[in-house]
PDB file of N, CA and C in Angstrom:
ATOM      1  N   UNK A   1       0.850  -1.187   0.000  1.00  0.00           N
ATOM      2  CA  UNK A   1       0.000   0.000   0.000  1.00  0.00           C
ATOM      3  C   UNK A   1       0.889   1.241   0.000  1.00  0.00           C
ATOM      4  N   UNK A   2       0.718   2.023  -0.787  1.00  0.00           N
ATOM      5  CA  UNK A   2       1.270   3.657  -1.058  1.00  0.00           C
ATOM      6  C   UNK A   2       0.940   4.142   0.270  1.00  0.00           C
ATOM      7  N   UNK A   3       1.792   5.095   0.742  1.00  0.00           N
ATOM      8  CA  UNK A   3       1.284   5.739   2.227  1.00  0.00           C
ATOM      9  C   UNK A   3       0.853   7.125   1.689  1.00  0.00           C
ATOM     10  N   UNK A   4       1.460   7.281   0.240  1.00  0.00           N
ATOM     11  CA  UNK A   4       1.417   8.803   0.048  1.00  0.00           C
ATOM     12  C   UNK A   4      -0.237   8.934  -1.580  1.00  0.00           C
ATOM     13  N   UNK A   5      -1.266   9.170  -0.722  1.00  0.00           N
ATOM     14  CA  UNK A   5      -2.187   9.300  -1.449  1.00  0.00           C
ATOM     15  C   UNK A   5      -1.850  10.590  -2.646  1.00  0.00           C
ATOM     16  N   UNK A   6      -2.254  10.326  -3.729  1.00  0.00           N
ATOM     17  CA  UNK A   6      -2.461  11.016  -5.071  1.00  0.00           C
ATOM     18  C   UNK A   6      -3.779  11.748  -4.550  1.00  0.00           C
ATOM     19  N   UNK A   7      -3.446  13.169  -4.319  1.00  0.00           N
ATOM     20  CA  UNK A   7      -4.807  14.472  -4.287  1.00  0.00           C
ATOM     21  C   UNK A   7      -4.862  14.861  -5.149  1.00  0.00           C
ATOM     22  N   UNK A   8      -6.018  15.771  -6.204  1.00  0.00           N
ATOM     23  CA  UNK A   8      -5.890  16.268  -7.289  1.00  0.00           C
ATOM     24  C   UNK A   8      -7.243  17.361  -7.383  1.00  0.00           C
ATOM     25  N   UNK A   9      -7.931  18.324  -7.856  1.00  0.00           N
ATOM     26  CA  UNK A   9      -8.933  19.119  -7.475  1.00  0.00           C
ATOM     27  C   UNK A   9      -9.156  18.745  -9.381  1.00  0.00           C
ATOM     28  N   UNK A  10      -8.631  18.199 -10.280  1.00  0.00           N
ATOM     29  CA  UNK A  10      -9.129  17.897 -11.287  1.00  0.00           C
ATOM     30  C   UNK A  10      -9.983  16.749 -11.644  1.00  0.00           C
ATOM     31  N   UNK A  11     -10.340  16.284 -12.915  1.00  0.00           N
ATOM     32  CA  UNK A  11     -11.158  15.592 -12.774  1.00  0.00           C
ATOM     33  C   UNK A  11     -10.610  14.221 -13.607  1.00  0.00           C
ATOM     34  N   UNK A  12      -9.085  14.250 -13.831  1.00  0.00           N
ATOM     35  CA  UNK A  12      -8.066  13.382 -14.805  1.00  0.00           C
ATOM     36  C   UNK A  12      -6.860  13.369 -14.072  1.00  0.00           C
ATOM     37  N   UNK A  13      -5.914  12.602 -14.196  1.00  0.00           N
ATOM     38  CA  UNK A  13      -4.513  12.271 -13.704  1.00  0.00           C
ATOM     39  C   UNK A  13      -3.979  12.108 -15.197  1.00  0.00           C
ATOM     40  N   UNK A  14      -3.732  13.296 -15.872  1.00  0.00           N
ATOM     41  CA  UNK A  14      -2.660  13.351 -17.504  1.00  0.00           C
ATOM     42  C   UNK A  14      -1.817  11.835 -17.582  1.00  0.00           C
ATOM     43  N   UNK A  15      -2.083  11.174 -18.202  1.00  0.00           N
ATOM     44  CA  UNK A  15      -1.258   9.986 -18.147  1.00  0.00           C
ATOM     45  C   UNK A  15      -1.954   8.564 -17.924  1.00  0.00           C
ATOM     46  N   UNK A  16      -2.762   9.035 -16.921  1.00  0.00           N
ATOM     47  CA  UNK A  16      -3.320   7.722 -16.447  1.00  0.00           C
ATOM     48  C   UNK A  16      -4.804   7.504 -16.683  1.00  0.00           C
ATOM     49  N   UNK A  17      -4.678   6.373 -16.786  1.00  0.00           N
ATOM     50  CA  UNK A  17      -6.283   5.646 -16.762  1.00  0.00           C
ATOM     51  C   UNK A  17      -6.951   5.213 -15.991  1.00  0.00           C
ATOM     52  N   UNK A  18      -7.868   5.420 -15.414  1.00  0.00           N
ATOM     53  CA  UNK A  18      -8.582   5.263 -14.125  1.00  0.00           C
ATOM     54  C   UNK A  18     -10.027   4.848 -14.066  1.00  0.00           C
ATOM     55  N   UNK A  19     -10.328   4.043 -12.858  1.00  0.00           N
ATOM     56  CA  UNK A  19     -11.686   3.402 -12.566  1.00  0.00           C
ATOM     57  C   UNK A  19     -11.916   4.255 -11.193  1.00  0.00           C
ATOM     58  N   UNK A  20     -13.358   4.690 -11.840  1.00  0.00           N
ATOM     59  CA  UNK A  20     -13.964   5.405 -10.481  1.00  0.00           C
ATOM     60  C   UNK A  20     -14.293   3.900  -9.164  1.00  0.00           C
ATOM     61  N   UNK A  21     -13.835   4.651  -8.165  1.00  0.00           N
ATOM     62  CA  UNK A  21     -14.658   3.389  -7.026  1.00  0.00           C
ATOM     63  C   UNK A  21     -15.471   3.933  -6.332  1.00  0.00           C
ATOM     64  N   UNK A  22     -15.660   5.520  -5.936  1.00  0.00           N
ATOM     65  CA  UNK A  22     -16.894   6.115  -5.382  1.00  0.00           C
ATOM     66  C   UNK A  22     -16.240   7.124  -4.618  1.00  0.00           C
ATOM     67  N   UNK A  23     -17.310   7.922  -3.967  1.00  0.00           N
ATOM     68  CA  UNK A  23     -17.182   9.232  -3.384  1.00  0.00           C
ATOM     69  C   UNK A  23     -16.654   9.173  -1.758  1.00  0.00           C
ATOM     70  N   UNK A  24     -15.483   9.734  -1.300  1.00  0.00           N
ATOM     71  CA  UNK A  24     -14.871   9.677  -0.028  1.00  0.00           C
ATOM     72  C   UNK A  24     -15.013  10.803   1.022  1.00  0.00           C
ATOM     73  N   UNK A  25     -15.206  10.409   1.726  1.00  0.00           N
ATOM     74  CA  UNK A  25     -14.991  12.274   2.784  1.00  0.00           C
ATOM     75  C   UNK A  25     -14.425  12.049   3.936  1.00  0.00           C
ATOM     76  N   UNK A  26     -14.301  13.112   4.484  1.00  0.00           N
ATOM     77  CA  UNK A  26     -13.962  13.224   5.918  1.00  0.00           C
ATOM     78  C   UNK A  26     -14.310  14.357   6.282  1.00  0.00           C
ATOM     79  N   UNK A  27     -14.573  14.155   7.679  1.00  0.00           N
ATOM     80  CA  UNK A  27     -15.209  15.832   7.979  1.00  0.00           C
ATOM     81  C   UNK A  27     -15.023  15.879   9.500  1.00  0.00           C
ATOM     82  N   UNK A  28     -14.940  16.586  10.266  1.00  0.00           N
ATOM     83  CA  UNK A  28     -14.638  17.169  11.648  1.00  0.00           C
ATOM     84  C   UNK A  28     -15.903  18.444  12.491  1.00  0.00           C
ATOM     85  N   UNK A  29     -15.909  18.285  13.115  1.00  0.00           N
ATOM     86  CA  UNK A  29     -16.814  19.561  13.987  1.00  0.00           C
ATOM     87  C   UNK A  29     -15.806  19.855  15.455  1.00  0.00           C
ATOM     88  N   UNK A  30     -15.167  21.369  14.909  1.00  0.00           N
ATOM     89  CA  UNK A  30     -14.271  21.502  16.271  1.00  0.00           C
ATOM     90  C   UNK A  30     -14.831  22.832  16.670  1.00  0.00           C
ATOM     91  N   UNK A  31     -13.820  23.561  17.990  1.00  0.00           N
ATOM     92  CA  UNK A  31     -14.179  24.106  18.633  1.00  0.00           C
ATOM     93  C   UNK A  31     -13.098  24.877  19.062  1.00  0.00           C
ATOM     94  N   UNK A  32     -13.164  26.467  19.436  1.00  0.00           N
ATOM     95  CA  UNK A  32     -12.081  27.152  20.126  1.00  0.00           C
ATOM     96  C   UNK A  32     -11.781  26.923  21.361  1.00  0.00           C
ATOM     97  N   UNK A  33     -10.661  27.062  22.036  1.00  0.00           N
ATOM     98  CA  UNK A  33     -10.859  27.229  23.434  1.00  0.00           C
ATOM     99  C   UNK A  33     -11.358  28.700  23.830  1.00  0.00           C
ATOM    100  N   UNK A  34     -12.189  28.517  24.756  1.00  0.00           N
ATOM    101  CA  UNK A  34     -12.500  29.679  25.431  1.00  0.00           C
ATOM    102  C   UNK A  34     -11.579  31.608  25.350  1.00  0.00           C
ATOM    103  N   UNK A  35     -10.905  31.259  25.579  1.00  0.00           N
ATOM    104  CA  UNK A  35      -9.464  32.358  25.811  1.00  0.00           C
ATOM    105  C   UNK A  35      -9.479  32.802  24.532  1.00  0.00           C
ATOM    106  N   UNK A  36      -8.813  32.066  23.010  1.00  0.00           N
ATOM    107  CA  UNK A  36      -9.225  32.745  22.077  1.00  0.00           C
ATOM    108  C   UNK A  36     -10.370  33.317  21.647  1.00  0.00           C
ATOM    109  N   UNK A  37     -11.572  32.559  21.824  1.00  0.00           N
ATOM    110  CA  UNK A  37     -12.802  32.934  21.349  1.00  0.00           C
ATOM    111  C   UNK A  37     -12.633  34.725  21.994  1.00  0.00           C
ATOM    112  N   UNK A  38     -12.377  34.952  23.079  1.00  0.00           N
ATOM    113  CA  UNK A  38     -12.155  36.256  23.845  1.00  0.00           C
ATOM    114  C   UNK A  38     -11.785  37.123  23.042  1.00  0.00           C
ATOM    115  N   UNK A  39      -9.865  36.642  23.028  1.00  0.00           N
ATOM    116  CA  UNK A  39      -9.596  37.433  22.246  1.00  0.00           C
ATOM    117  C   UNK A  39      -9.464  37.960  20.505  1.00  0.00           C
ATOM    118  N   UNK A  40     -10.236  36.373  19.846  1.00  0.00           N
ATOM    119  CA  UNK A  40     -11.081  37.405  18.455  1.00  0.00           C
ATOM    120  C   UNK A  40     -11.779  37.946  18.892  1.00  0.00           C
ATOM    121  N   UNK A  41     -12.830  38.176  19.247  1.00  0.00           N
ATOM    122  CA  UNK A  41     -13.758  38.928  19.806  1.00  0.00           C
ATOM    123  C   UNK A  41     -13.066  40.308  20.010  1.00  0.00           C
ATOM    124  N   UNK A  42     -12.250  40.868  20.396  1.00  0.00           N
ATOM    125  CA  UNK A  42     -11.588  42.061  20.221  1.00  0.00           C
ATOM    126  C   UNK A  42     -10.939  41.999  19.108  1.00  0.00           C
ATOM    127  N   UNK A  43     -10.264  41.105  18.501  1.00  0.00           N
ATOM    128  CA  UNK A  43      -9.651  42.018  17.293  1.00  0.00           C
ATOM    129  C   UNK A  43     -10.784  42.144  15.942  1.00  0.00           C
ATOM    130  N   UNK A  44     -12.151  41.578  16.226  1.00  0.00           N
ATOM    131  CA  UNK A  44     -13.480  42.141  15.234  1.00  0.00           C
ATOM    132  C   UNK A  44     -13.647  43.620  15.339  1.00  0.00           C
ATOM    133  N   UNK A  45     -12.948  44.209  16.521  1.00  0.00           N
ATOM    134  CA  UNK A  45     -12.995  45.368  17.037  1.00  0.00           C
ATOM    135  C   UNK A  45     -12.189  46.270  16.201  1.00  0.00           C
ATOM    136  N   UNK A  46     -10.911  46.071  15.574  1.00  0.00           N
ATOM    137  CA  UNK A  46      -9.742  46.956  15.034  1.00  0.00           C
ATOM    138  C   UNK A  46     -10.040  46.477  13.800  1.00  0.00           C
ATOM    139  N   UNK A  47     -10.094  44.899  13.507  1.00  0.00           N
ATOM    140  CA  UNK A  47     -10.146  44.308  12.199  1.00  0.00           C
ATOM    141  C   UNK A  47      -8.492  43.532  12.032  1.00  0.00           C
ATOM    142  N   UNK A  48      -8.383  42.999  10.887  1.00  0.00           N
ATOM    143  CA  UNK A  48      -7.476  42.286  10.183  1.00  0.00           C
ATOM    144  C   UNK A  48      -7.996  40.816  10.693  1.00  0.00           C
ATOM    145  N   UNK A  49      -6.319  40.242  10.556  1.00  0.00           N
ATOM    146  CA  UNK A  49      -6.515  38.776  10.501  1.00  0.00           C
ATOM    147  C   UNK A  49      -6.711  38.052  12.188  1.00  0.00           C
ATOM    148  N   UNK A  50      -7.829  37.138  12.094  1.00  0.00           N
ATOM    149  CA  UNK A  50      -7.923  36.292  13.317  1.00  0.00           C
ATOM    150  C   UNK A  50      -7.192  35.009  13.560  1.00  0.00           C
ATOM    151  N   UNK A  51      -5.832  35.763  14.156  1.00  0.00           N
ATOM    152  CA  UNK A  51      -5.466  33.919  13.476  1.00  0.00           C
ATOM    153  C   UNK A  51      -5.702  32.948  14.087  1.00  0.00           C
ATOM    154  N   UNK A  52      -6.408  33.061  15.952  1.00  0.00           N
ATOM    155  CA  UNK A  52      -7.080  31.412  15.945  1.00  0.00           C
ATOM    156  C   UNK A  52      -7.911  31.324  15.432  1.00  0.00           C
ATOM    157  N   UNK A  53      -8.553  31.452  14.188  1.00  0.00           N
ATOM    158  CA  UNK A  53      -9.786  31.083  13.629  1.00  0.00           C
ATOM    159  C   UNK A  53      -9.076  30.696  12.491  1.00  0.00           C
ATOM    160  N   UNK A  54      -7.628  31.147  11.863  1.00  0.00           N
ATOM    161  CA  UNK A  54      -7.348  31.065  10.922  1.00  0.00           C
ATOM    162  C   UNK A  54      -6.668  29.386  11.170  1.00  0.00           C
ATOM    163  N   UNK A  55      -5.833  29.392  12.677  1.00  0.00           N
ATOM    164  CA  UNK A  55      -5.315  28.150  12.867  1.00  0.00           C
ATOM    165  C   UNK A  55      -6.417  27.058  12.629  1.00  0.00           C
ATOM    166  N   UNK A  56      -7.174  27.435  13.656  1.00  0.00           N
ATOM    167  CA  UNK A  56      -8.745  26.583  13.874  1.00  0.00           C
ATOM    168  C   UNK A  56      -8.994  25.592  12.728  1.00  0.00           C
ATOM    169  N   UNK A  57      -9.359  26.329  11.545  1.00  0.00           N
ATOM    170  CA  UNK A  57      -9.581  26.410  10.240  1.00  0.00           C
ATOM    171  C   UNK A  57      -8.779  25.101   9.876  1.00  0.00           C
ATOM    172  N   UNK A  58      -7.418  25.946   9.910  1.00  0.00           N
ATOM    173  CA  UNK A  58      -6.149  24.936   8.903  1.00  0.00           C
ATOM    174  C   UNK A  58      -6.138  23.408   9.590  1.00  0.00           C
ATOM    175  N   UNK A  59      -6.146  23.510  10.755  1.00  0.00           N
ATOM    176  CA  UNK A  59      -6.384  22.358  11.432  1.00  0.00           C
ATOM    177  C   UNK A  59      -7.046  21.262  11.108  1.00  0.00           C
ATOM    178  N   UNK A  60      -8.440  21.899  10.965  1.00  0.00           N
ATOM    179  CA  UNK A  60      -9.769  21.214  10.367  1.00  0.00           C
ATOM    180  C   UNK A  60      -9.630  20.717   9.505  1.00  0.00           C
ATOM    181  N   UNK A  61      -8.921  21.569   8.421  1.00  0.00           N
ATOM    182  CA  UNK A  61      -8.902  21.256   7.159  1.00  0.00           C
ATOM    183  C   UNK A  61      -7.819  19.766   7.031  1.00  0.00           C
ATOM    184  N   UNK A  62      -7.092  19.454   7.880  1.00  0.00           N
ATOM    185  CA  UNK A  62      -5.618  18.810   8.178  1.00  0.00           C
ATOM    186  C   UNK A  62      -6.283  17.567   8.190  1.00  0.00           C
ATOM    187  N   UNK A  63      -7.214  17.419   9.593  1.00  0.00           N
ATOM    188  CA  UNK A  63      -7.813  16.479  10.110  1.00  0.00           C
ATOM    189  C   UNK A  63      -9.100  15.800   9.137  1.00  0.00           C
ATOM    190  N   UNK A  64      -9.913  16.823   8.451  1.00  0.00           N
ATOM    191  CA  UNK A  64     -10.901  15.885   7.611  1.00  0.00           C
ATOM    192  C   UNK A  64      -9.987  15.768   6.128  1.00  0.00           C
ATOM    193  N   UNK A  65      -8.874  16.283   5.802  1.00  0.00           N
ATOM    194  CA  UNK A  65      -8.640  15.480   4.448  1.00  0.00           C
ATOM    195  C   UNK A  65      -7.828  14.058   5.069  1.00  0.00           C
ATOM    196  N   UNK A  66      -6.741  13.799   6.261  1.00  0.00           N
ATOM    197  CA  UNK A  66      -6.718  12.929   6.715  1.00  0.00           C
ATOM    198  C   UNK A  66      -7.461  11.856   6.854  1.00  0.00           C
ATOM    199  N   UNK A  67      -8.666  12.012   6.991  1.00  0.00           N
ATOM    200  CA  UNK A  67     -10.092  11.285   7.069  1.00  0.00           C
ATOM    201  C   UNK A  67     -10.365  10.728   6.173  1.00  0.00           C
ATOM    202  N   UNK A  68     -10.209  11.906   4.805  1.00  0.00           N
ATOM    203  CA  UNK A  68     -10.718  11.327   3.774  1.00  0.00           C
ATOM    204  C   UNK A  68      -9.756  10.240   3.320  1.00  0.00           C
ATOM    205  N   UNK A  69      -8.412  10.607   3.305  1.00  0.00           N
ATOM    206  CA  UNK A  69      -7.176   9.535   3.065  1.00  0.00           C
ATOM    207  C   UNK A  69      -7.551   8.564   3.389  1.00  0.00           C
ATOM    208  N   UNK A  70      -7.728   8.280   4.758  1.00  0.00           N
ATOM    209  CA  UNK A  70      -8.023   6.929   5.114  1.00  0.00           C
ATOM    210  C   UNK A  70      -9.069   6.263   4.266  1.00  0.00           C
ATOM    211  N   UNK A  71     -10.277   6.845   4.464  1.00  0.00           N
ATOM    212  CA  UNK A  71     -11.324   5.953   3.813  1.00  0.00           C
ATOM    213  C   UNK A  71     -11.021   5.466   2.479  1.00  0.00           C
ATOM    214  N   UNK A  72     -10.299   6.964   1.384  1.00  0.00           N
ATOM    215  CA  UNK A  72      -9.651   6.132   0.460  1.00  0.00           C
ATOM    216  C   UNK A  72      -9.005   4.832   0.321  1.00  0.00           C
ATOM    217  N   UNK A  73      -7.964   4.707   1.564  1.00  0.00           N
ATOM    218  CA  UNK A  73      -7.192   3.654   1.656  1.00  0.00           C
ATOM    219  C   UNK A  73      -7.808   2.507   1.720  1.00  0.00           C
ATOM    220  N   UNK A  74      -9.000   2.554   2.452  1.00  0.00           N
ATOM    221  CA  UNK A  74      -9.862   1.254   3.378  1.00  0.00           C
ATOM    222  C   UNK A  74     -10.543   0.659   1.702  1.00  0.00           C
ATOM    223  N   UNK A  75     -10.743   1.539   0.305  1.00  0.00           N
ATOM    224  CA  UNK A  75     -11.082   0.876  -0.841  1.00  0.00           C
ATOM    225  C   UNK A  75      -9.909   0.693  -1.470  1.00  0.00           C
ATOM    226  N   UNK A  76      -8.820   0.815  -1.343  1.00  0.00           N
ATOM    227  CA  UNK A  76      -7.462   0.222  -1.870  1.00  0.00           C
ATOM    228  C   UNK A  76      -7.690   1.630  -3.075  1.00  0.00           C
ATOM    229  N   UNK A  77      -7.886   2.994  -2.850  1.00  0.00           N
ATOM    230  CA  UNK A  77      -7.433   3.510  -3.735  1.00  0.00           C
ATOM    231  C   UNK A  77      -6.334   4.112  -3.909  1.00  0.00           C
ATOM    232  N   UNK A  78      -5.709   4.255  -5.302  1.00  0.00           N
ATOM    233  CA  UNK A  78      -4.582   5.077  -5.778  1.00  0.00           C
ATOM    234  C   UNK A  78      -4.202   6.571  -5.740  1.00  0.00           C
ATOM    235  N   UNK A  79      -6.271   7.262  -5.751  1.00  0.00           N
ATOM    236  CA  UNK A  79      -5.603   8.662  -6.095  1.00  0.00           C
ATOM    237  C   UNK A  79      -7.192   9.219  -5.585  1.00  0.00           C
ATOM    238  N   UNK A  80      -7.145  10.452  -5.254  1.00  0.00           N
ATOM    239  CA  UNK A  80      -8.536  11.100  -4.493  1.00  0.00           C
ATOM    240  C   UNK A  80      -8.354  12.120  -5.826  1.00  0.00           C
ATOM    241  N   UNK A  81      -9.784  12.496  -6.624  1.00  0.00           N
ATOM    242  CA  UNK A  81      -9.700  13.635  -7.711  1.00  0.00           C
ATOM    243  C   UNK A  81     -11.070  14.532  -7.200  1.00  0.00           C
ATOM    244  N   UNK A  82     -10.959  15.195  -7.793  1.00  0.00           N
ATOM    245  CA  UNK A  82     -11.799  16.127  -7.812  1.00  0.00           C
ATOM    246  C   UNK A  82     -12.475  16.905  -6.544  1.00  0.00           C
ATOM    247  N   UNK A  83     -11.292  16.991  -5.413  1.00  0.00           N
ATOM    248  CA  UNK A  83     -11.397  17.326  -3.998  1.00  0.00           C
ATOM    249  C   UNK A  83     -11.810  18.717  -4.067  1.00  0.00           C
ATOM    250  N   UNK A  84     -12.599  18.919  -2.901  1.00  0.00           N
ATOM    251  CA  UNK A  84     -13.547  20.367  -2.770  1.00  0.00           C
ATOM    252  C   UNK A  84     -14.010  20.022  -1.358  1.00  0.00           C
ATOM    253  N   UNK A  85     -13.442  21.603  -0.537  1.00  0.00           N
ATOM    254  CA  UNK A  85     -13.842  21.738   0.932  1.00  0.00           C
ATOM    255  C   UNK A  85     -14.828  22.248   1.235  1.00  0.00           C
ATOM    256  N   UNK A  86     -15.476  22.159   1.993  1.00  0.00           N
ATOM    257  CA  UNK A  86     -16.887  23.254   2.633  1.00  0.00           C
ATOM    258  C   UNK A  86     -16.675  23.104   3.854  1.00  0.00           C
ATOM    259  N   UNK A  87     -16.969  24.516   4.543  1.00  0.00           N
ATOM    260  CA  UNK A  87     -17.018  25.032   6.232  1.00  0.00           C
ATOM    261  C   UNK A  87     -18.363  24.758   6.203  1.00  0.00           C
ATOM    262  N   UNK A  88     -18.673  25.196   7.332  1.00  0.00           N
ATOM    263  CA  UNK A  88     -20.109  26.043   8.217  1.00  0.00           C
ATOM    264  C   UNK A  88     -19.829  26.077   9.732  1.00  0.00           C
ATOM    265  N   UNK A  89     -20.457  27.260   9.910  1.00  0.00           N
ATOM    266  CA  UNK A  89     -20.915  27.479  11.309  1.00  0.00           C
ATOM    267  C   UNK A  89     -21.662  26.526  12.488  1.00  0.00           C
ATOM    268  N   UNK A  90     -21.418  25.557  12.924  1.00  0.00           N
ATOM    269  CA  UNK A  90     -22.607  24.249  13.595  1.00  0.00           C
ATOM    270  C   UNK A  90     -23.110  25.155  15.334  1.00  0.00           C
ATOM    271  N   UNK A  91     -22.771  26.399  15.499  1.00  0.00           N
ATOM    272  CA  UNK A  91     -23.137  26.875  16.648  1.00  0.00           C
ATOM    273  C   UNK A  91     -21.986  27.227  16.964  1.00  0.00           C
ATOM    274  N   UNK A  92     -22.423  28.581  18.072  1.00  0.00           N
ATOM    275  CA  UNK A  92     -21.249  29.657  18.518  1.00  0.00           C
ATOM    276  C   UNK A  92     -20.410  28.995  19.276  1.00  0.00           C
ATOM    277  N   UNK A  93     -19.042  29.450  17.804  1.00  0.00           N
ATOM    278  CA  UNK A  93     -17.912  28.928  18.323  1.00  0.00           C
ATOM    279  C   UNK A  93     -17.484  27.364  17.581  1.00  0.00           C
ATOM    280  N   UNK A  94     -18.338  26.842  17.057  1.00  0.00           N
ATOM    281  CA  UNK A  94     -18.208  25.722  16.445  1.00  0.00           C
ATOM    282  C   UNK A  94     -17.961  25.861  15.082  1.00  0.00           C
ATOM    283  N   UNK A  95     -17.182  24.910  14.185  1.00  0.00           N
ATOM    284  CA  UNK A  95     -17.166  25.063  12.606  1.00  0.00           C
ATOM    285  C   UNK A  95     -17.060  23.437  12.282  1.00  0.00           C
ATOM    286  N   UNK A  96     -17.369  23.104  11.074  1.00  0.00           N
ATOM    287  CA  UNK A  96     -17.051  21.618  10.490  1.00  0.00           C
ATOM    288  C   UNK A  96     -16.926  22.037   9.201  1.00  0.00           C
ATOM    289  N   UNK A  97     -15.869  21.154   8.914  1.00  0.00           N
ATOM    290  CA  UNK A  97     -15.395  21.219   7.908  1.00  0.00           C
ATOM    291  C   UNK A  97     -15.552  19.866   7.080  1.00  0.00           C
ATOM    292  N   UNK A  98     -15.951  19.857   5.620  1.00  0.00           N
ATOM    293  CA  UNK A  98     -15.489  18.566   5.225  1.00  0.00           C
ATOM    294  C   UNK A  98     -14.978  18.610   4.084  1.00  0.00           C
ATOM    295  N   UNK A  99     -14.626  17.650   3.776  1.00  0.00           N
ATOM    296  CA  UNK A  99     -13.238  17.424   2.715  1.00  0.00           C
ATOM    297  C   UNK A  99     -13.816  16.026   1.947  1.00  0.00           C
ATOM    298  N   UNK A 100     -14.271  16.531   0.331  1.00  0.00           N
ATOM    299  CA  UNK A 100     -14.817  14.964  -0.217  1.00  0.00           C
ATOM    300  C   UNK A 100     -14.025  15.433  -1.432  1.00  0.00           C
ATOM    301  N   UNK A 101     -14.375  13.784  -1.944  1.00  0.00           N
ATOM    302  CA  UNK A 101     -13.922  13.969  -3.744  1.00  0.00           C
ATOM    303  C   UNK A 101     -14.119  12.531  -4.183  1.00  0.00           C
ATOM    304  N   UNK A 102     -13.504  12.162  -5.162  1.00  0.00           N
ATOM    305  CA  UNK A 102     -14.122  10.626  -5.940  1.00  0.00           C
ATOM    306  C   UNK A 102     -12.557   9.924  -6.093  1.00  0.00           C
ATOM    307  N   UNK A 103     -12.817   8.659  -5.179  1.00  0.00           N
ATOM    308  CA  UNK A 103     -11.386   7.771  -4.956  1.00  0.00           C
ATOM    309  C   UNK A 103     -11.486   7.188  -6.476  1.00  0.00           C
ATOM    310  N   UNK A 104     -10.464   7.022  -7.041  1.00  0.00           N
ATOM    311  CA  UNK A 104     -10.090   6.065  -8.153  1.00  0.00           C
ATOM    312  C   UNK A 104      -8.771   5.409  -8.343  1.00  0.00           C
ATOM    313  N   UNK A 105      -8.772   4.055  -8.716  1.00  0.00           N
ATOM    314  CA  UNK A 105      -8.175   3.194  -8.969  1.00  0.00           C
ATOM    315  C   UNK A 105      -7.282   3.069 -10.149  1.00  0.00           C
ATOM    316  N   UNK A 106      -5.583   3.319 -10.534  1.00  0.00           N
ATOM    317  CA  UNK A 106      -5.207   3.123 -11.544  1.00  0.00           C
ATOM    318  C   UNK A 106      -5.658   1.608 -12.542  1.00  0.00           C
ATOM    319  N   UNK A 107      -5.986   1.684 -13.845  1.00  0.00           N
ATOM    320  CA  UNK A 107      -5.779   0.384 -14.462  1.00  0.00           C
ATOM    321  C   UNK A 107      -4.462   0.697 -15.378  1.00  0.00           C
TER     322      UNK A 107
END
C-alpha cells in the first residue's frame, strides 16, 4: 500500500487511466478554546486577521482530508480527484469542515 495518497482538485490524472470506485470524505466539527474565542472577539474590534480562527480552520482542514485519506485507503485507492472543501458554522464557536472527492483506482 502507497502511504502517500495522489490528491488532485481535477477531474483526470494526464497519463493515467482510471476506474472510479466512489465518493470519499472526511469531515470534523471543532471548537475554540474559550481564551481565544475572547480574544477574536476584540480584534473584530480593530479588524485584520484572526489567526485562531485562521489556525482553527487549517487544522480542520488537516484532520478531515486525513479522514478522507483513510477511507480512500480502506477501498485500496490510488488517487482522491476532484477534492472540494466546505465550512459552516454548527453553533457559537463551532465550525465543520469537510473534505470529499471521488477515490479512483489506476488500471
Amino acid at each position: 500500500m502507497n502511504s502517500r495518497m495522489i490528491m488532485a482538485t481535477t477531474d483526470t490524472i494526464p497519463g493515467k487511466e482510471i476506474q472510479v470506485l466512489g465518493v470519499v470524505m472526511g469531515s470534523i466539527v471543532q471548537s475554540k478554546h474559550i481564551g481565544r474565542d475572547i480574544a477574536a472577539s476584540f480584534k473584530t474590534i480593530v479588524g485584520g486577521e484572526i489567526k485562531g480562527y485562521t489556525e482553527l480552520l487549517d487544522e480542520a482542514r488537516t484532520i478531515a482530508t486525513n479522514r478522507m485519506q483513510d477511507e480512500a485507503r480502506t477501498i485500496n485507492a490510488d488517487a482522491i480527484l476532484n477534492i472540494r472543501y466546505q465550512s459552516s458554522s454548527i453553533m457559537a464557536n463551532a465550525c465543520e469542515v469537510i473534505c470529499y472527492g471521488t477515490a479512483v483506482k489506476f488500471v
